[in-house]
PDB file of N, CA and C in Angstrom:
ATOM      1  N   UNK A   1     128.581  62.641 174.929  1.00  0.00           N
ATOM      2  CA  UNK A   1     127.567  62.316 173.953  1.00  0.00           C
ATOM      3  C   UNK A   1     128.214  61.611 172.765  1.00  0.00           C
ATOM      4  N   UNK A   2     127.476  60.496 172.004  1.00  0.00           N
ATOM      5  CA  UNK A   2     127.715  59.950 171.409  1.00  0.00           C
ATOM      6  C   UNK A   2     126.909  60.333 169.843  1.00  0.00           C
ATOM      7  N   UNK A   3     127.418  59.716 168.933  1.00  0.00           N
ATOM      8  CA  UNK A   3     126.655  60.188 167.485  1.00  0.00           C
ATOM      9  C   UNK A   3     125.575  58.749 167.635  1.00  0.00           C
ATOM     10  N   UNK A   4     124.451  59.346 166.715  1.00  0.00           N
ATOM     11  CA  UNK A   4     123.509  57.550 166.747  1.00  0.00           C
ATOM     12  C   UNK A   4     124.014  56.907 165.850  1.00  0.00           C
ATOM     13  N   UNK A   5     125.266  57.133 164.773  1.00  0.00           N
ATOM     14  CA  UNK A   5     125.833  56.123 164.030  1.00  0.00           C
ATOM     15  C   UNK A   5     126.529  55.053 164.631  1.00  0.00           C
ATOM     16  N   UNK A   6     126.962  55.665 165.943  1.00  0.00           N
ATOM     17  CA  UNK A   6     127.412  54.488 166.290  1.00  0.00           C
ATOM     18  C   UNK A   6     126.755  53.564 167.554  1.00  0.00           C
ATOM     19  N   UNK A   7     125.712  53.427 167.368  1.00  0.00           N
ATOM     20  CA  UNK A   7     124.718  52.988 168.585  1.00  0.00           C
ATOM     21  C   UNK A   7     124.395  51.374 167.806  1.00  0.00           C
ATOM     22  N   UNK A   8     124.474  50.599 168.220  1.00  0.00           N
ATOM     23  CA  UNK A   8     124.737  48.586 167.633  1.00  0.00           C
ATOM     24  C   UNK A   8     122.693  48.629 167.745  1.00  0.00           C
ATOM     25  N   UNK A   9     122.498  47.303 166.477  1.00  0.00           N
ATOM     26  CA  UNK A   9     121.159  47.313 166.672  1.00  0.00           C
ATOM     27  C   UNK A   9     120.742  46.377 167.979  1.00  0.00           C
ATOM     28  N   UNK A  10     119.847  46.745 168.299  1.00  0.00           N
ATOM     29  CA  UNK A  10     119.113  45.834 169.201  1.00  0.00           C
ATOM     30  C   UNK A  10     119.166  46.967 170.334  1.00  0.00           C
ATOM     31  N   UNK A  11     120.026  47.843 170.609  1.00  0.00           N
ATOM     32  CA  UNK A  11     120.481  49.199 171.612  1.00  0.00           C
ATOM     33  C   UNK A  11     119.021  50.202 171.318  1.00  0.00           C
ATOM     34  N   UNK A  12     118.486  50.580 172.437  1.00  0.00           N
ATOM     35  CA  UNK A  12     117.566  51.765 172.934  1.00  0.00           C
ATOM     36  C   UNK A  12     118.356  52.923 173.497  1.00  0.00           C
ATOM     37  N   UNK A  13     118.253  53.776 173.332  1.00  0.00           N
ATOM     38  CA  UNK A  13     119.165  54.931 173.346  1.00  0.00           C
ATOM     39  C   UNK A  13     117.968  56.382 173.110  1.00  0.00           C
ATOM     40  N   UNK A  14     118.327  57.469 174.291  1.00  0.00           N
ATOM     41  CA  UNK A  14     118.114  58.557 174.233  1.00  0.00           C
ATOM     42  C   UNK A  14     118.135  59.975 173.386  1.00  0.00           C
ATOM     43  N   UNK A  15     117.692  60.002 172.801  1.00  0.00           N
ATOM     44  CA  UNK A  15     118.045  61.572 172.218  1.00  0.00           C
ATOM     45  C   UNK A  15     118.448  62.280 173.129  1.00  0.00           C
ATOM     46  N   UNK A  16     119.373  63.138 173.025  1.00  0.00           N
ATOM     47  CA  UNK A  16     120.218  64.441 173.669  1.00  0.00           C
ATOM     48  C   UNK A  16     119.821  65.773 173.149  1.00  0.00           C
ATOM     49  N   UNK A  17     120.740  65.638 171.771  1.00  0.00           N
ATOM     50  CA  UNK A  17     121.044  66.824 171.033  1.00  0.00           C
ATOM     51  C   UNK A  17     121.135  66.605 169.568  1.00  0.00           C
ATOM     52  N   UNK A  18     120.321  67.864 168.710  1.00  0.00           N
ATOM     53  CA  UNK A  18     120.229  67.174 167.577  1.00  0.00           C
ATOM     54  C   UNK A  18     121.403  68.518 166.857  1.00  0.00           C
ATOM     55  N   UNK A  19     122.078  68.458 165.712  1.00  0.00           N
ATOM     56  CA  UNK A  19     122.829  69.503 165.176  1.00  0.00           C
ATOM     57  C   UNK A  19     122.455  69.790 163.765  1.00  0.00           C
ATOM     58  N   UNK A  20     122.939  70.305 163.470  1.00  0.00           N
ATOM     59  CA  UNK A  20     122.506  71.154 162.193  1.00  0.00           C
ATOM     60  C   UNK A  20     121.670  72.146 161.819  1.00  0.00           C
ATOM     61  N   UNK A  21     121.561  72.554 160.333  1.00  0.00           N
ATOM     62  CA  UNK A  21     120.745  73.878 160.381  1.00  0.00           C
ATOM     63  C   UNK A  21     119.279  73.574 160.403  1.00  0.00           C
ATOM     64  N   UNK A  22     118.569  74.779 160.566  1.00  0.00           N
ATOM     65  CA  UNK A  22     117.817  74.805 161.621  1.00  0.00           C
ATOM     66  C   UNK A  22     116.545  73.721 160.353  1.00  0.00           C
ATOM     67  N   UNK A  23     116.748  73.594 158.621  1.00  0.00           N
ATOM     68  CA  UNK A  23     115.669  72.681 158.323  1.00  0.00           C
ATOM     69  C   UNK A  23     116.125  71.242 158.078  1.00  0.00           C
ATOM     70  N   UNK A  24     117.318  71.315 158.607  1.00  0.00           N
ATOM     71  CA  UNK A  24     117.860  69.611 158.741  1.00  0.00           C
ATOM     72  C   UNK A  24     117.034  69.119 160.028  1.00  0.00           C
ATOM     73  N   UNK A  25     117.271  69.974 161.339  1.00  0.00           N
ATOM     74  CA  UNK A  25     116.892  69.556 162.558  1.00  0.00           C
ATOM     75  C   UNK A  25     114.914  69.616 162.839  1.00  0.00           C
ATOM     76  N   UNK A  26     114.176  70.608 161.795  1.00  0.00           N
ATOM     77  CA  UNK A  26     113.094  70.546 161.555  1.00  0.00           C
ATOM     78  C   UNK A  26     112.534  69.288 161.210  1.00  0.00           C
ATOM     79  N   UNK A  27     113.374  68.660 159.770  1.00  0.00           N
ATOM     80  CA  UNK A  27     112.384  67.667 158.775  1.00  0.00           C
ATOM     81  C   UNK A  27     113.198  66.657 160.271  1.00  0.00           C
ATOM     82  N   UNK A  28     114.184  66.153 161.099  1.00  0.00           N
ATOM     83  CA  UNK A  28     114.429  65.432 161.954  1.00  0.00           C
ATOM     84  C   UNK A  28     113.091  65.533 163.403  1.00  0.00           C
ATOM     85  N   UNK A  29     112.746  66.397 163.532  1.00  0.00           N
ATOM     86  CA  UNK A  29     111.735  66.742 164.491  1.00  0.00           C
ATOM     87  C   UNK A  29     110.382  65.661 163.919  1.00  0.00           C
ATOM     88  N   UNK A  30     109.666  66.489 162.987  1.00  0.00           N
ATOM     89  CA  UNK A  30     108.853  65.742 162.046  1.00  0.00           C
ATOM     90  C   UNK A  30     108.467  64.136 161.841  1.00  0.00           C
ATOM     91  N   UNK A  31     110.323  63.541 161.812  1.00  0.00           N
ATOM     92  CA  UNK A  31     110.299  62.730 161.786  1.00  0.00           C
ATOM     93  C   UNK A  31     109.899  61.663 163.481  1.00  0.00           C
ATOM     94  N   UNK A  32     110.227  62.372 164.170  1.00  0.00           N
ATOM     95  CA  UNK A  32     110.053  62.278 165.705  1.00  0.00           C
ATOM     96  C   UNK A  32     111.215  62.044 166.098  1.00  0.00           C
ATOM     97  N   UNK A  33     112.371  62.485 165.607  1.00  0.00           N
ATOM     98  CA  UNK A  33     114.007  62.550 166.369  1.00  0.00           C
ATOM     99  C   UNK A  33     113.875  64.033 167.283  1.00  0.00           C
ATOM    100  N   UNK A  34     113.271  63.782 168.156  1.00  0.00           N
ATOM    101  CA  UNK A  34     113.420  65.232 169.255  1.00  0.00           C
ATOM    102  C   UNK A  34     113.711  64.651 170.862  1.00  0.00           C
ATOM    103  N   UNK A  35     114.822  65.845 171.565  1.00  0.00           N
ATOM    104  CA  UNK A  35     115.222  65.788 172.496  1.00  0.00           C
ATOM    105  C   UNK A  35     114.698  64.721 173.353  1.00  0.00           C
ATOM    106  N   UNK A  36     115.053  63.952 174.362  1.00  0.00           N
ATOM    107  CA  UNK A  36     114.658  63.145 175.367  1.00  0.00           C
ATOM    108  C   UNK A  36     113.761  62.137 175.002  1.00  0.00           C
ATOM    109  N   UNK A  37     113.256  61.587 173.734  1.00  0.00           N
ATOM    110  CA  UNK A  37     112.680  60.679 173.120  1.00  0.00           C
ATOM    111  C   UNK A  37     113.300  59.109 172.910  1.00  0.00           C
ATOM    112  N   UNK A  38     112.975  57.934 173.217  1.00  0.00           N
ATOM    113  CA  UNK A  38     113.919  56.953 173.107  1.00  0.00           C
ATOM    114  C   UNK A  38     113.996  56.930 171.167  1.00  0.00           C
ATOM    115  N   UNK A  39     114.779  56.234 170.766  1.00  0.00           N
ATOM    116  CA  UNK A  39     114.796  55.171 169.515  1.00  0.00           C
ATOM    117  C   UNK A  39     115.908  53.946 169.305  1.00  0.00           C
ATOM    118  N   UNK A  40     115.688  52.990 168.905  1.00  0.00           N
ATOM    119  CA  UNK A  40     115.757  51.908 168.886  1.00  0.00           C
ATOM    120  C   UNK A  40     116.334  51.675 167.927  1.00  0.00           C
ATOM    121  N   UNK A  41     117.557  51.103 167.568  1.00  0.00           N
ATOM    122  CA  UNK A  41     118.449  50.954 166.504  1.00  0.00           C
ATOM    123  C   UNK A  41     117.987  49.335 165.885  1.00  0.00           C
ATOM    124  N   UNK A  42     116.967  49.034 164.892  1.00  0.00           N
ATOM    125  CA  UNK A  42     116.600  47.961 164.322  1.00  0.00           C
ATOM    126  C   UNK A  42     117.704  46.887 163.793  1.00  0.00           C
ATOM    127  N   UNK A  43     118.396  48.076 162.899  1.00  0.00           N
ATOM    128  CA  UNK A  43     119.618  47.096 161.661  1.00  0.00           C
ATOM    129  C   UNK A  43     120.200  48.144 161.428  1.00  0.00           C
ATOM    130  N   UNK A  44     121.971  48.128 160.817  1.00  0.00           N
ATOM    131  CA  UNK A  44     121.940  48.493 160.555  1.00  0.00           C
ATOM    132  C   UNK A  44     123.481  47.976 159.407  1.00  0.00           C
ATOM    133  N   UNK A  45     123.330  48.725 158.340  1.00  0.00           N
ATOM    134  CA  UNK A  45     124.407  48.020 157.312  1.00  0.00           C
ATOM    135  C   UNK A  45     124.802  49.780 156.581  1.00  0.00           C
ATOM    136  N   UNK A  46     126.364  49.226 156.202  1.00  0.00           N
ATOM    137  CA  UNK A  46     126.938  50.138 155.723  1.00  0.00           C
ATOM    138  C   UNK A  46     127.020  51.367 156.111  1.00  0.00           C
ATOM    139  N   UNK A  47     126.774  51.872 157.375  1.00  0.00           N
ATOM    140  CA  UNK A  47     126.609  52.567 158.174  1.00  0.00           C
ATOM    141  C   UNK A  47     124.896  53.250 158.036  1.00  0.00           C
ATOM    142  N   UNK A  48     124.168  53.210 157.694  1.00  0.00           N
ATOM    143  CA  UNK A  48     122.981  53.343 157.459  1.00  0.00           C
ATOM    144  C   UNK A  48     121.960  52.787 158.485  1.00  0.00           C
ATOM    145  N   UNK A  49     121.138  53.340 159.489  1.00  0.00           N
ATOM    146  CA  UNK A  49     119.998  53.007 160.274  1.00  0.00           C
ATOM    147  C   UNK A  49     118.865  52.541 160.074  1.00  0.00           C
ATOM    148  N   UNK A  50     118.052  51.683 160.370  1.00  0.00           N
ATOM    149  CA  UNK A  50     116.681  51.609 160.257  1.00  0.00           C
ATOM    150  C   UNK A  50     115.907  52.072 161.555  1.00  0.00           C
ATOM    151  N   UNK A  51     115.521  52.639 162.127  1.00  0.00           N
ATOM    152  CA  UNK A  51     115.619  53.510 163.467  1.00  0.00           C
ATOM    153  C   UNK A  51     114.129  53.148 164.100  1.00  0.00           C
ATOM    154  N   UNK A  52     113.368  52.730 165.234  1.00  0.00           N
ATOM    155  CA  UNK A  52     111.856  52.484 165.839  1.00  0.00           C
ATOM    156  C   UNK A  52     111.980  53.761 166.330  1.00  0.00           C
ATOM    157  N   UNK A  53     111.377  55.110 166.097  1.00  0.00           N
ATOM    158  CA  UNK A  53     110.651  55.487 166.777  1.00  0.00           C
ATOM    159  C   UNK A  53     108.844  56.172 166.628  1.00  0.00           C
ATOM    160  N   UNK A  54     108.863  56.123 167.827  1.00  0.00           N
ATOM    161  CA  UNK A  54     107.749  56.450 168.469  1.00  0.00           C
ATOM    162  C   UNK A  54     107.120  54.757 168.235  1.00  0.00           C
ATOM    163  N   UNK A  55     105.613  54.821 167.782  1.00  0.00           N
ATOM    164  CA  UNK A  55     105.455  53.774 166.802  1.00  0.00           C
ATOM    165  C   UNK A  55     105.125  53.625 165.043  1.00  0.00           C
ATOM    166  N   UNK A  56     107.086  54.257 164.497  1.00  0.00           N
ATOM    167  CA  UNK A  56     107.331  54.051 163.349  1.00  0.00           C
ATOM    168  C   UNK A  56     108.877  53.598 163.226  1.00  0.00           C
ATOM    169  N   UNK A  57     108.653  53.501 161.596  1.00  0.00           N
ATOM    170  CA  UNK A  57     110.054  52.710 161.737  1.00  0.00           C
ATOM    171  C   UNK A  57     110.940  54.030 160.352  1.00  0.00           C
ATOM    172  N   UNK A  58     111.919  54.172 160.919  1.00  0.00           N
ATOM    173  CA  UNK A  58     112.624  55.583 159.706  1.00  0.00           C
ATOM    174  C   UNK A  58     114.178  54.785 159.462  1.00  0.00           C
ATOM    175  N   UNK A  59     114.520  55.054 158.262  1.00  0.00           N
ATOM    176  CA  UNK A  59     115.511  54.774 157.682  1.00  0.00           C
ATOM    177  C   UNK A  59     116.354  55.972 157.742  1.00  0.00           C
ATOM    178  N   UNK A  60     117.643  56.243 157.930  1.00  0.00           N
ATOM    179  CA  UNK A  60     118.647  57.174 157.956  1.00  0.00           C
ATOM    180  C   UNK A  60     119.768  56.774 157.487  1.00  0.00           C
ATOM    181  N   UNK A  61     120.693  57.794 156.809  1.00  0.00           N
ATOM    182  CA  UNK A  61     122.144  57.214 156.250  1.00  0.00           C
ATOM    183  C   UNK A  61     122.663  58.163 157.073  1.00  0.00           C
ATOM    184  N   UNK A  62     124.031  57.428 156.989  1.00  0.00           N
ATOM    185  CA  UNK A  62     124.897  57.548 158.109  1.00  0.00           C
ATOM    186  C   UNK A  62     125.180  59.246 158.342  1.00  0.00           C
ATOM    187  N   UNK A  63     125.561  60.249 156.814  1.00  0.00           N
ATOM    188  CA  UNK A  63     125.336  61.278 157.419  1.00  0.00           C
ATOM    189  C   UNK A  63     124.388  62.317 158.166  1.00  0.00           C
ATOM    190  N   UNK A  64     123.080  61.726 158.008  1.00  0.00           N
ATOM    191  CA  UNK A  64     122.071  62.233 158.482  1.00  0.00           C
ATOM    192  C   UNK A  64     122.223  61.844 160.230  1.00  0.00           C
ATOM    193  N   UNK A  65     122.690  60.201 160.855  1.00  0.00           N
ATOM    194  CA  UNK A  65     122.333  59.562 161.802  1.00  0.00           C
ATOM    195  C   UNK A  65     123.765  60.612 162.763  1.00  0.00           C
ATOM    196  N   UNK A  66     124.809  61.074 161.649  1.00  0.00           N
ATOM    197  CA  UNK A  66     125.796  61.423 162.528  1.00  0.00           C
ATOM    198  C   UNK A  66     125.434  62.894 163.292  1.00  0.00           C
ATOM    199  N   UNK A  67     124.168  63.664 162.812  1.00  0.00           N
ATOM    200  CA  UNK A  67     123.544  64.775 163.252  1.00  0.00           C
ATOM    201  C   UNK A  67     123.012  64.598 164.887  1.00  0.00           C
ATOM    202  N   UNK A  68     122.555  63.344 164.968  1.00  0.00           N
ATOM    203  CA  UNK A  68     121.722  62.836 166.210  1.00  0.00           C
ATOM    204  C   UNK A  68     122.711  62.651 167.643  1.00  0.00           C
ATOM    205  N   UNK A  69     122.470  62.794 168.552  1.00  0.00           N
ATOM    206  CA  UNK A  69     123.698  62.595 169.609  1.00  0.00           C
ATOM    207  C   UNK A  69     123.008  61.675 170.843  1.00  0.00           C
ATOM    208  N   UNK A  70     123.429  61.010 171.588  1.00  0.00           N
ATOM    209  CA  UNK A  70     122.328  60.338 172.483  1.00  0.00           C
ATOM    210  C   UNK A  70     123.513  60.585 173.891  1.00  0.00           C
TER     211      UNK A  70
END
């Protein structure tokens, strides 16, 4: 498994496994980062994401994106 920080834009990629405590991985749920879900790496600069999922678009910084595993 890989972290989603390092997933290049234009890459579709799987959710796996998400880490952290249990209201990091909540407000990530919410957001629609849950298990077996695709998302779509838009742009990304300074290590920071702009992320497609479902049909929305979420911004993440890099320590948040390094929680995500695909």
């Amino acid at each position: 498994m890989m972290p989603l920080n390092t997933a290049r834009p234009g890459e579709t990629v799987t959710i796996r496994r998400i880490t952290g405590q249990d209201a990091v991985r909540q407000h990530l749920a919410e957001l629609g980062f849950v298990p077996d879900s695709a998302v779509t790496v838009v742009s990304e600069t300074a290590g920071n994401l702009i992320l497609q999922v479902q049909t929305g678009r979420v911004a993440l910084d890099s320590k948040m994106a390094s929680r995500i595993f695909y």
